[in-house]
C-alpha atoms as a PDB file:
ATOM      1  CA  UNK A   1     -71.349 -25.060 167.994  1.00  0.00           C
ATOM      2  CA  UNK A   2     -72.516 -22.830 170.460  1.00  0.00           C
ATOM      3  CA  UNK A   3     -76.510 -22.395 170.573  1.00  0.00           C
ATOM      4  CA  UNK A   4     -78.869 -19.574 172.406  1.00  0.00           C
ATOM      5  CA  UNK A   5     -81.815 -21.236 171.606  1.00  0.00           C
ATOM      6  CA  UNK A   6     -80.430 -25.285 172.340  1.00  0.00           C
ATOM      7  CA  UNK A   7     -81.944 -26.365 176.176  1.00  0.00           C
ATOM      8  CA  UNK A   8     -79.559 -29.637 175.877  1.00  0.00           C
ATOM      9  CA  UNK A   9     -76.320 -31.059 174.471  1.00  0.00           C
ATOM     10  CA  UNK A  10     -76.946 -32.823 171.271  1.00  0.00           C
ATOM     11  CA  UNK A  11     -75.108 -34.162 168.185  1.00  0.00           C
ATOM     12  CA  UNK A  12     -75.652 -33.715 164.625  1.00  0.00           C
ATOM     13  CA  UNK A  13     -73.466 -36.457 162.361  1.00  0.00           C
ATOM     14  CA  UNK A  14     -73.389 -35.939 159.195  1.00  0.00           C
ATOM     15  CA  UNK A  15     -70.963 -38.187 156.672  1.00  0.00           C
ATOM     16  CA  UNK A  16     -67.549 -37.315 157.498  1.00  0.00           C
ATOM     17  CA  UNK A  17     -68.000 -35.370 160.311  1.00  0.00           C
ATOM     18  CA  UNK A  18     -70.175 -34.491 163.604  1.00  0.00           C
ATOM     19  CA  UNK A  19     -71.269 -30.968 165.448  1.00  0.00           C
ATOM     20  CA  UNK A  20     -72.064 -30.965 168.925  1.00  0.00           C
ATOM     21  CA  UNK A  21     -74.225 -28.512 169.631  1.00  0.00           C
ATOM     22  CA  UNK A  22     -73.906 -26.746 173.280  1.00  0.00           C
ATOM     23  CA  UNK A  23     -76.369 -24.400 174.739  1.00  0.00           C
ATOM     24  CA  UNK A  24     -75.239 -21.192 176.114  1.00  0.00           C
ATOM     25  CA  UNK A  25     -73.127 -21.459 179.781  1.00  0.00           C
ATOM     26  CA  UNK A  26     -72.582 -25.182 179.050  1.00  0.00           C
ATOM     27  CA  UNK A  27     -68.677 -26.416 179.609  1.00  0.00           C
ATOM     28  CA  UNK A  28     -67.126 -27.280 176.931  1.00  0.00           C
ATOM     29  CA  UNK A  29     -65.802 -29.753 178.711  1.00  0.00           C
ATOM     30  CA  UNK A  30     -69.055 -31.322 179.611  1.00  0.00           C
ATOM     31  CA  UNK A  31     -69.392 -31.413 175.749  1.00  0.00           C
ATOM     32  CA  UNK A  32     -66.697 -33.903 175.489  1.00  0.00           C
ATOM     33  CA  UNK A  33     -67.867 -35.657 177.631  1.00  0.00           C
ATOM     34  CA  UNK A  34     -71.306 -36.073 176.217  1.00  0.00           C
ATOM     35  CA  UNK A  35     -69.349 -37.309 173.015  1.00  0.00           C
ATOM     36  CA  UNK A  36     -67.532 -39.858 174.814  1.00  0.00           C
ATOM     37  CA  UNK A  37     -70.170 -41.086 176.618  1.00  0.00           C
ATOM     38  CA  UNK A  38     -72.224 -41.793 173.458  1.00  0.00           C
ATOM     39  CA  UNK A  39     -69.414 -43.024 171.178  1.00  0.00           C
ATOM     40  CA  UNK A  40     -70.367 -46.590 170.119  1.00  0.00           C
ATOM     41  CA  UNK A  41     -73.743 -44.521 168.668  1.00  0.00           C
ATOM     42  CA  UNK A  42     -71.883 -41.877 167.212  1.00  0.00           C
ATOM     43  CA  UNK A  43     -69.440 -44.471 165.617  1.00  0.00           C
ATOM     44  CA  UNK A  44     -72.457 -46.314 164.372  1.00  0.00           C
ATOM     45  CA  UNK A  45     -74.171 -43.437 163.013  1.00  0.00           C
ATOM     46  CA  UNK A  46     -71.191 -42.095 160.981  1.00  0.00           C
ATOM     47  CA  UNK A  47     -70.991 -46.017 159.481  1.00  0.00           C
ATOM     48  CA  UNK A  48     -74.580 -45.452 158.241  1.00  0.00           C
ATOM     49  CA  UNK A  49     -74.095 -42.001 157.153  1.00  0.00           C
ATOM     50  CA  UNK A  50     -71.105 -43.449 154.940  1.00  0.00           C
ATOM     51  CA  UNK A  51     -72.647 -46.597 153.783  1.00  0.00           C
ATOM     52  CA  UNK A  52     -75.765 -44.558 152.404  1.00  0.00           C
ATOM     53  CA  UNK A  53     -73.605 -42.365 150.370  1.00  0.00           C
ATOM     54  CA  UNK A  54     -71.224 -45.285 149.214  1.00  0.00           C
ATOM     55  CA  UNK A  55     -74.309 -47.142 148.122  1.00  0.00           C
ATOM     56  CA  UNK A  56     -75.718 -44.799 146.011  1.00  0.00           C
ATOM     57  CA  UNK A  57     -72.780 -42.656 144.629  1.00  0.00           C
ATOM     58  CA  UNK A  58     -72.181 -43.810 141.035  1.00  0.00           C
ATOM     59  CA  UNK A  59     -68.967 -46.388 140.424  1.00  0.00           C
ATOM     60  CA  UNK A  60     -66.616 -46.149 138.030  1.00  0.00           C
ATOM     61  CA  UNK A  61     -64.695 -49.535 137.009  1.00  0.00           C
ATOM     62  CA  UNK A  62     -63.283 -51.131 133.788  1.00  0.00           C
ATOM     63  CA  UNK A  63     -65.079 -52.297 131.287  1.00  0.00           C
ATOM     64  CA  UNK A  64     -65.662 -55.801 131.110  1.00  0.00           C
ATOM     65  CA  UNK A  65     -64.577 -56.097 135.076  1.00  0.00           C
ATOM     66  CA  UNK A  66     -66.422 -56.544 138.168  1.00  0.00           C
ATOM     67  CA  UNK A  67     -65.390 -57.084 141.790  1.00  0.00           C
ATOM     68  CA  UNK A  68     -65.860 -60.492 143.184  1.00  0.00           C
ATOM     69  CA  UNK A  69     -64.731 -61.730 146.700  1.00  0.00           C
ATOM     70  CA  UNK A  70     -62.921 -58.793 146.517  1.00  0.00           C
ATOM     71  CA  UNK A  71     -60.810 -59.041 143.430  1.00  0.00           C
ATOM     72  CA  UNK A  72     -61.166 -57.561 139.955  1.00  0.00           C
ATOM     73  CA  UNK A  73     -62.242 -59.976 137.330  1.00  0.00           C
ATOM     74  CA  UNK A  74     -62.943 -59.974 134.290  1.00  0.00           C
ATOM     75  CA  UNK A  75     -66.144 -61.160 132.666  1.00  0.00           C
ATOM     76  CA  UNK A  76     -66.581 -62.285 129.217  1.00  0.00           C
ATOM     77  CA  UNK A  77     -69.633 -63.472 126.868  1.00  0.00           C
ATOM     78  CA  UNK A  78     -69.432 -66.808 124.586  1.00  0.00           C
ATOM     79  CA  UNK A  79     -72.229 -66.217 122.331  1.00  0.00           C
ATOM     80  CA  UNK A  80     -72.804 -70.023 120.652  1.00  0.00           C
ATOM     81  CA  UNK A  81     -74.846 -70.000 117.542  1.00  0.00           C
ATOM     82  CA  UNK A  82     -76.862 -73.819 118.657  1.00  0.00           C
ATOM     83  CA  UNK A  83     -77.508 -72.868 122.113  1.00  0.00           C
ATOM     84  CA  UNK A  84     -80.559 -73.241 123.288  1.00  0.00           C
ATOM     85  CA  UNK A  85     -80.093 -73.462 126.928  1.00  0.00           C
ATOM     86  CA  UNK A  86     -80.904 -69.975 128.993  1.00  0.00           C
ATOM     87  CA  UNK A  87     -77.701 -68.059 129.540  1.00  0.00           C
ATOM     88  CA  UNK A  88     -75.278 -70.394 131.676  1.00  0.00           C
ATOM     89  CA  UNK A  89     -72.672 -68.303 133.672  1.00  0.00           C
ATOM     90  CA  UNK A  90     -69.383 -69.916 135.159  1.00  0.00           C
ATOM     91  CA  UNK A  91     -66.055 -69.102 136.881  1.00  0.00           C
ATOM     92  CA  UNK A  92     -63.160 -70.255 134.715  1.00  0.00           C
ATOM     93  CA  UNK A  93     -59.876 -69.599 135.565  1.00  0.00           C
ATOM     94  CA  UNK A  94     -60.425 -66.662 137.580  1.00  0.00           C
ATOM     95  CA  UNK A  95     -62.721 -64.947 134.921  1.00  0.00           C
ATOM     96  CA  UNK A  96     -66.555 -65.028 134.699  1.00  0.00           C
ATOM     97  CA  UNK A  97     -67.656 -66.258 131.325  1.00  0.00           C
ATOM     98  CA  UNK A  98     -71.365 -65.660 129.947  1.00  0.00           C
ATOM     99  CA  UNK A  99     -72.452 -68.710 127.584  1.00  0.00           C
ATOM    100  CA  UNK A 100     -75.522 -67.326 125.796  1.00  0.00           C
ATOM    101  CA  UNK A 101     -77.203 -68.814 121.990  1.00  0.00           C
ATOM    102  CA  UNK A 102     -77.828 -66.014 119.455  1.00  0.00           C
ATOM    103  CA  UNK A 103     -81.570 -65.557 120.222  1.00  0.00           C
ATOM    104  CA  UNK A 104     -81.291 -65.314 124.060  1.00  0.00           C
ATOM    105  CA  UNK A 105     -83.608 -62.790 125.515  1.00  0.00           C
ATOM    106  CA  UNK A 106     -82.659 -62.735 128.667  1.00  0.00           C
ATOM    107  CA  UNK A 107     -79.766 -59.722 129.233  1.00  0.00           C
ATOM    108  CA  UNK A 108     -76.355 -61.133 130.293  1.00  0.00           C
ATOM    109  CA  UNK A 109     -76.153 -58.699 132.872  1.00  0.00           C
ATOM    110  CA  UNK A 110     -79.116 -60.067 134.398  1.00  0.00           C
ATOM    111  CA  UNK A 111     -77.984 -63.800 134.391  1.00  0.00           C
ATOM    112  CA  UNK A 112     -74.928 -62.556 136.177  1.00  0.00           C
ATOM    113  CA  UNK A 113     -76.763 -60.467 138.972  1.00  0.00           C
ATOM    114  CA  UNK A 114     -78.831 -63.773 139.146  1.00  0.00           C
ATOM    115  CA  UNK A 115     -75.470 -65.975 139.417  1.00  0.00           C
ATOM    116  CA  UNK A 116     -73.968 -63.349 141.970  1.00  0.00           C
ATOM    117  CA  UNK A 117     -77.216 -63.598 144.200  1.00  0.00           C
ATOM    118  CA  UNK A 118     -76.600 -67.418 144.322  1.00  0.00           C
ATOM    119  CA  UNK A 119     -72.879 -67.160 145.368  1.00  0.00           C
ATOM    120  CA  UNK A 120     -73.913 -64.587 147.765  1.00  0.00           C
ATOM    121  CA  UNK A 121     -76.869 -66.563 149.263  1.00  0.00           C
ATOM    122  CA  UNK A 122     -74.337 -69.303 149.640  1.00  0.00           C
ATOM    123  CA  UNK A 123     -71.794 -67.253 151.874  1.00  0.00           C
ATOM    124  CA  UNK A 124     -73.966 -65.591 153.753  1.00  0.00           C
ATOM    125  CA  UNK A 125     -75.502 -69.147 154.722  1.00  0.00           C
ATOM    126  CA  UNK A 126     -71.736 -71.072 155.796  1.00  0.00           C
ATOM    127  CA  UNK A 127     -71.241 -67.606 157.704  1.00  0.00           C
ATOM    128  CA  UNK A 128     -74.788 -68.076 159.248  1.00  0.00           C
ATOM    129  CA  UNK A 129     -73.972 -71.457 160.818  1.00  0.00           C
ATOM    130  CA  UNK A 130     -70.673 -70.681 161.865  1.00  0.00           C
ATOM    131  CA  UNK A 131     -71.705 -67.089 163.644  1.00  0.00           C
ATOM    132  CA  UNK A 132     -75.258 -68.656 164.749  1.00  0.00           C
ATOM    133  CA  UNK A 133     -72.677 -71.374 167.460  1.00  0.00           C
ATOM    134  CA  UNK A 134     -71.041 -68.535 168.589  1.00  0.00           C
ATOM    135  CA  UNK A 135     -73.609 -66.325 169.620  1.00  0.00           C
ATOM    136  CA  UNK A 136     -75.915 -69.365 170.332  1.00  0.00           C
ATOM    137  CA  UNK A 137     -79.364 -67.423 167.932  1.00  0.00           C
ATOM    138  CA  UNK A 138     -81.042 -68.877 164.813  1.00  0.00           C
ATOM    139  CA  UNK A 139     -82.693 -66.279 162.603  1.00  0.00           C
ATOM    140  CA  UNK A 140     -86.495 -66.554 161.401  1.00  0.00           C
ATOM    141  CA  UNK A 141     -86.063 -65.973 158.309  1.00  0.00           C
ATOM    142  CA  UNK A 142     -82.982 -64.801 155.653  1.00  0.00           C
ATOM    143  CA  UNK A 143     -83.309 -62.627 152.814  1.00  0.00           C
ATOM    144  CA  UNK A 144     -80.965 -62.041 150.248  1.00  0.00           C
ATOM    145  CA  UNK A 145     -81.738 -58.464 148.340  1.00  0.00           C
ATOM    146  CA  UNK A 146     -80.962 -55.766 146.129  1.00  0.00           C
ATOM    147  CA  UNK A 147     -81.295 -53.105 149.263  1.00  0.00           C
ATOM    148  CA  UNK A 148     -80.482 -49.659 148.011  1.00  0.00           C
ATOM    149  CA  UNK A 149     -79.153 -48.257 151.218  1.00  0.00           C
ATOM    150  CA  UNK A 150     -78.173 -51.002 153.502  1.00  0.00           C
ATOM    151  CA  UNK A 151     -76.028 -53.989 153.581  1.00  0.00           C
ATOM    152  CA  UNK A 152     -77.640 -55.923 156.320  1.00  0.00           C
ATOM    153  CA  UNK A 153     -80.776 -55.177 158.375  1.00  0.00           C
ATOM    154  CA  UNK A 154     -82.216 -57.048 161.528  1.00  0.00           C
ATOM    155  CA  UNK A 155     -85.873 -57.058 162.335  1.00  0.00           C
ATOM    156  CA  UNK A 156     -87.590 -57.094 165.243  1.00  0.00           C
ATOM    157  CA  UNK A 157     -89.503 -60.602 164.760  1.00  0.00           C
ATOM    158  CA  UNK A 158     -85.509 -62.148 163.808  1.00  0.00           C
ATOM    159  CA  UNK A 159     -85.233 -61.644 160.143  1.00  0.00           C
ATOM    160  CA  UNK A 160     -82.169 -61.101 158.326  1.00  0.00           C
ATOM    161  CA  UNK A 161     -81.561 -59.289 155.380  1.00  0.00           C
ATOM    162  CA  UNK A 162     -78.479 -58.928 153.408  1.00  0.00           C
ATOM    163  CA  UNK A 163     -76.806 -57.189 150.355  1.00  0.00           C
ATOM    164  CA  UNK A 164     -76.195 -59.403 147.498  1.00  0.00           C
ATOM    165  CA  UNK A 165     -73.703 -57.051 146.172  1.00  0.00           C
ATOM    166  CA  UNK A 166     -71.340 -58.052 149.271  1.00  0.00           C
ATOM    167  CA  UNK A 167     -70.341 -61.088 147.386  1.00  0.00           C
ATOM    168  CA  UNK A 168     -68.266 -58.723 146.067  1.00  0.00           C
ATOM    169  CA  UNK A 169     -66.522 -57.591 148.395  1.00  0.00           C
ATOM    170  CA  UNK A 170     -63.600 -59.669 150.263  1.00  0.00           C
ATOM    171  CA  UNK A 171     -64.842 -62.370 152.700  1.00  0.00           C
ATOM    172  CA  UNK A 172     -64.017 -60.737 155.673  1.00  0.00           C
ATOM    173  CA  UNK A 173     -66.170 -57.963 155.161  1.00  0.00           C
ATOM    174  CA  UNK A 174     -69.229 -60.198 154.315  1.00  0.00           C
ATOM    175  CA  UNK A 175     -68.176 -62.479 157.491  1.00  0.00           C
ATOM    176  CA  UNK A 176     -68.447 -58.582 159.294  1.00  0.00           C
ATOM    177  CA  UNK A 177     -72.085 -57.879 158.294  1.00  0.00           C
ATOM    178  CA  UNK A 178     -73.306 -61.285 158.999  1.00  0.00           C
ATOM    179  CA  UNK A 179     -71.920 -61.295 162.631  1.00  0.00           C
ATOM    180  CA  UNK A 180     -73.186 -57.459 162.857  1.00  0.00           C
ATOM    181  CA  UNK A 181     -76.587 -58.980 162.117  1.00  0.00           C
ATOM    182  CA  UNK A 182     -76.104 -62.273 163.837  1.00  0.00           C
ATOM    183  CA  UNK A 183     -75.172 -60.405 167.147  1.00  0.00           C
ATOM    184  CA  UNK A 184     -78.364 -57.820 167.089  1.00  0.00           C
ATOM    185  CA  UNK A 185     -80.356 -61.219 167.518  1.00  0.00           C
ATOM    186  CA  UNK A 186     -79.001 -61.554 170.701  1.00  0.00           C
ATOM    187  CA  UNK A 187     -78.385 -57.724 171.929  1.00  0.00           C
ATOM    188  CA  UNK A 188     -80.529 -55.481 169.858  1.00  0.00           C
ATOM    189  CA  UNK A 189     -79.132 -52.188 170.683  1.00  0.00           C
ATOM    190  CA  UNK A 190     -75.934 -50.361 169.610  1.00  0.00           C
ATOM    191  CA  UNK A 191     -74.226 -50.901 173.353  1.00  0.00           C
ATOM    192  CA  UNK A 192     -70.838 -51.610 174.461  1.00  0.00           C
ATOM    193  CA  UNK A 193     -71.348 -55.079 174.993  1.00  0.00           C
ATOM    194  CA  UNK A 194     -72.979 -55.155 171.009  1.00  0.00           C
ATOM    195  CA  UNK A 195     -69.311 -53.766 169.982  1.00  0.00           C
ATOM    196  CA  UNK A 196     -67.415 -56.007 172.449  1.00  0.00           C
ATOM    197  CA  UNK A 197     -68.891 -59.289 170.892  1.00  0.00           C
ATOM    198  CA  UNK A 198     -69.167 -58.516 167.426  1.00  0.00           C
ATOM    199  CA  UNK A 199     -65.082 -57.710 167.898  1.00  0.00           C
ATOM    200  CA  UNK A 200     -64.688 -61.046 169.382  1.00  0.00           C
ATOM    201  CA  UNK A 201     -66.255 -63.094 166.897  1.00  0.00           C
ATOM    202  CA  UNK A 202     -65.452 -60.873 164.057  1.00  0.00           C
ATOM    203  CA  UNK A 203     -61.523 -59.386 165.029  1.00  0.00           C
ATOM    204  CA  UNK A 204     -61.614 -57.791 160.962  1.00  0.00           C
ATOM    205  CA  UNK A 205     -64.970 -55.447 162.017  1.00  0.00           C
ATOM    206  CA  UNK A 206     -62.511 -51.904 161.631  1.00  0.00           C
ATOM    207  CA  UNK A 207     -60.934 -53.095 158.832  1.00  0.00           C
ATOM    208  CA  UNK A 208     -64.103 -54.281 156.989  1.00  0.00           C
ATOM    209  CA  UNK A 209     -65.968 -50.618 157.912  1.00  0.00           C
ATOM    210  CA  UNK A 210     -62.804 -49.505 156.679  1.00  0.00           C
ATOM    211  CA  UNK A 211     -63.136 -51.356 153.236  1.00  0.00           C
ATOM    212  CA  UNK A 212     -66.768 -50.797 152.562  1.00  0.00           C
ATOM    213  CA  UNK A 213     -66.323 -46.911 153.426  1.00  0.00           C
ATOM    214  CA  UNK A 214     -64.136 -46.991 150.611  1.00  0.00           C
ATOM    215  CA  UNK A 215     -64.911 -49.149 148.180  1.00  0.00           C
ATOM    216  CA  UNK A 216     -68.987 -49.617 148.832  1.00  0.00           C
ATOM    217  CA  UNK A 217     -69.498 -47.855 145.838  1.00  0.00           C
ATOM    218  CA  UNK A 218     -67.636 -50.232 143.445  1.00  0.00           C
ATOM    219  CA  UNK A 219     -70.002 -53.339 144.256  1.00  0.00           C
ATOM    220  CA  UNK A 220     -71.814 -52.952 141.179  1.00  0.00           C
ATOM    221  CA  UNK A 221     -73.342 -54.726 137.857  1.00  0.00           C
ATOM    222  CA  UNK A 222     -73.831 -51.818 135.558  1.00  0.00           C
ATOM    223  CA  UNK A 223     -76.079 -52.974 133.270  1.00  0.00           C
ATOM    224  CA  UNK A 224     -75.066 -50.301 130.588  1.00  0.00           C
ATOM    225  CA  UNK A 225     -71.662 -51.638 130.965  1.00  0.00           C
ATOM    226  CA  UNK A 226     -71.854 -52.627 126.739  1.00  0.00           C
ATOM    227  CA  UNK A 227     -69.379 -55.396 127.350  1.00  0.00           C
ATOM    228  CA  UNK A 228     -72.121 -56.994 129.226  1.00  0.00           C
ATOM    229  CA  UNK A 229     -74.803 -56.174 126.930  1.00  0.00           C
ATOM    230  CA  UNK A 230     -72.936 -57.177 123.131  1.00  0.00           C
ATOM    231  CA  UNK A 231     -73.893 -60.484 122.136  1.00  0.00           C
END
């Protein structure tokens, strides 16, 4: 887009798409150029743009199904007249199965965003140890949370955050955002040499910005789901 009142080349992303705006007697040509030379931050930029959108653009899915690792499965509730245990949650043959006694307050979709946070949590942490060799960093500190817009955030003092939710997506794409955060420990910035050794560690890193592009917005426990709220 052509500009009287731009003094610079600049570039606007926006989620499926990016305008380059170029003042008046610039070269096109010089405007490709501009893109090239800034393509690992436009690349990262559009990633954002997408993940935002996929994170908070309503899912729709199956009733009584969730994603887990990746795969649809199907969740049931056991409701046992004598149990007085709080709400135990379990994978049984490849279906997640709700045990809960008759006067159970807590909600069922609650124990299993609970039991998802602990699978997660565990993932994240075998991924941790395994990335944390290659790139030769520890983090401070690692936090696993309910973020609305992110799936993995670095801090400047070495603290990792991550998504719960990406317990449900396939390994490879959790393995992704753990080495994505893993490698800003030891380069902070968006550079070449970020993209070069996240590839290396992580070969998947396309295919899982790929996945969570299109499918971000099906990691979800929707707690109006009524087959997860029926006793």
């Amino acid at each position: 887009m052509r500009s009287q009142k731009a003094t610079k080349l600049r570039i606007k992303v926006r989620p499926d798409s990016l305008e380059v705006v170029v003042p008046e007697g610039r070269d096109t040509t010089e405007a490709t150029e501009f893109v090239f030379s800034n393509r690992a931050w436009v690349v990262e930029q559009l990633e954002r743009a997408r993940q935002l959108r996929a994170v908070r653009r309503p899912g729709k899915r199956m009733r009584g199904q969730i994603l887990y690792r990746g795969e649809p499965v199907s969740v049931s509730v056991v409701q046992v007249d004598r149990w007085q245990a709080p709400n135990k949650v379990a994978l049984e043959a490849d279906a997640i199965v709700i045990t809960r006694g008759l006067d159970a307050r807590t909600p069922v979709s609650r124990s299993l965003e609970y039991w998802l946070r602990r699978q997660a949590r565990a993932s994240i942490e075998q991924h941790l140890v395994d990335v944390g060799k290659r790139v030769k960093r520890t983090p401070n500190r690692v936090y696993v949370m309910g973020q609305r817009t992110k799936w993995g955030n670095c801090s400047a003092l070495g603290n990792l955050s991550f998504n719960w939710r990406l317990i449900m997506a396939p390994d490879y794409v959790l393995r992704y955002i753990v080495t994505h955060e893993m490698v800003h420990l030891a380069i902070p910035d968006h550079s070449q040499r970020f993209w070069l050794t996240v590839q290396s560690i992580c070969p998947n890193a396309d295919r899982a910005r790929q996945w969570l592009v299109a499918n971000g917005h099906r990691l979800t426990v929707d707690q109006a789901d009524p087959t997860l709220c029926l006793g």
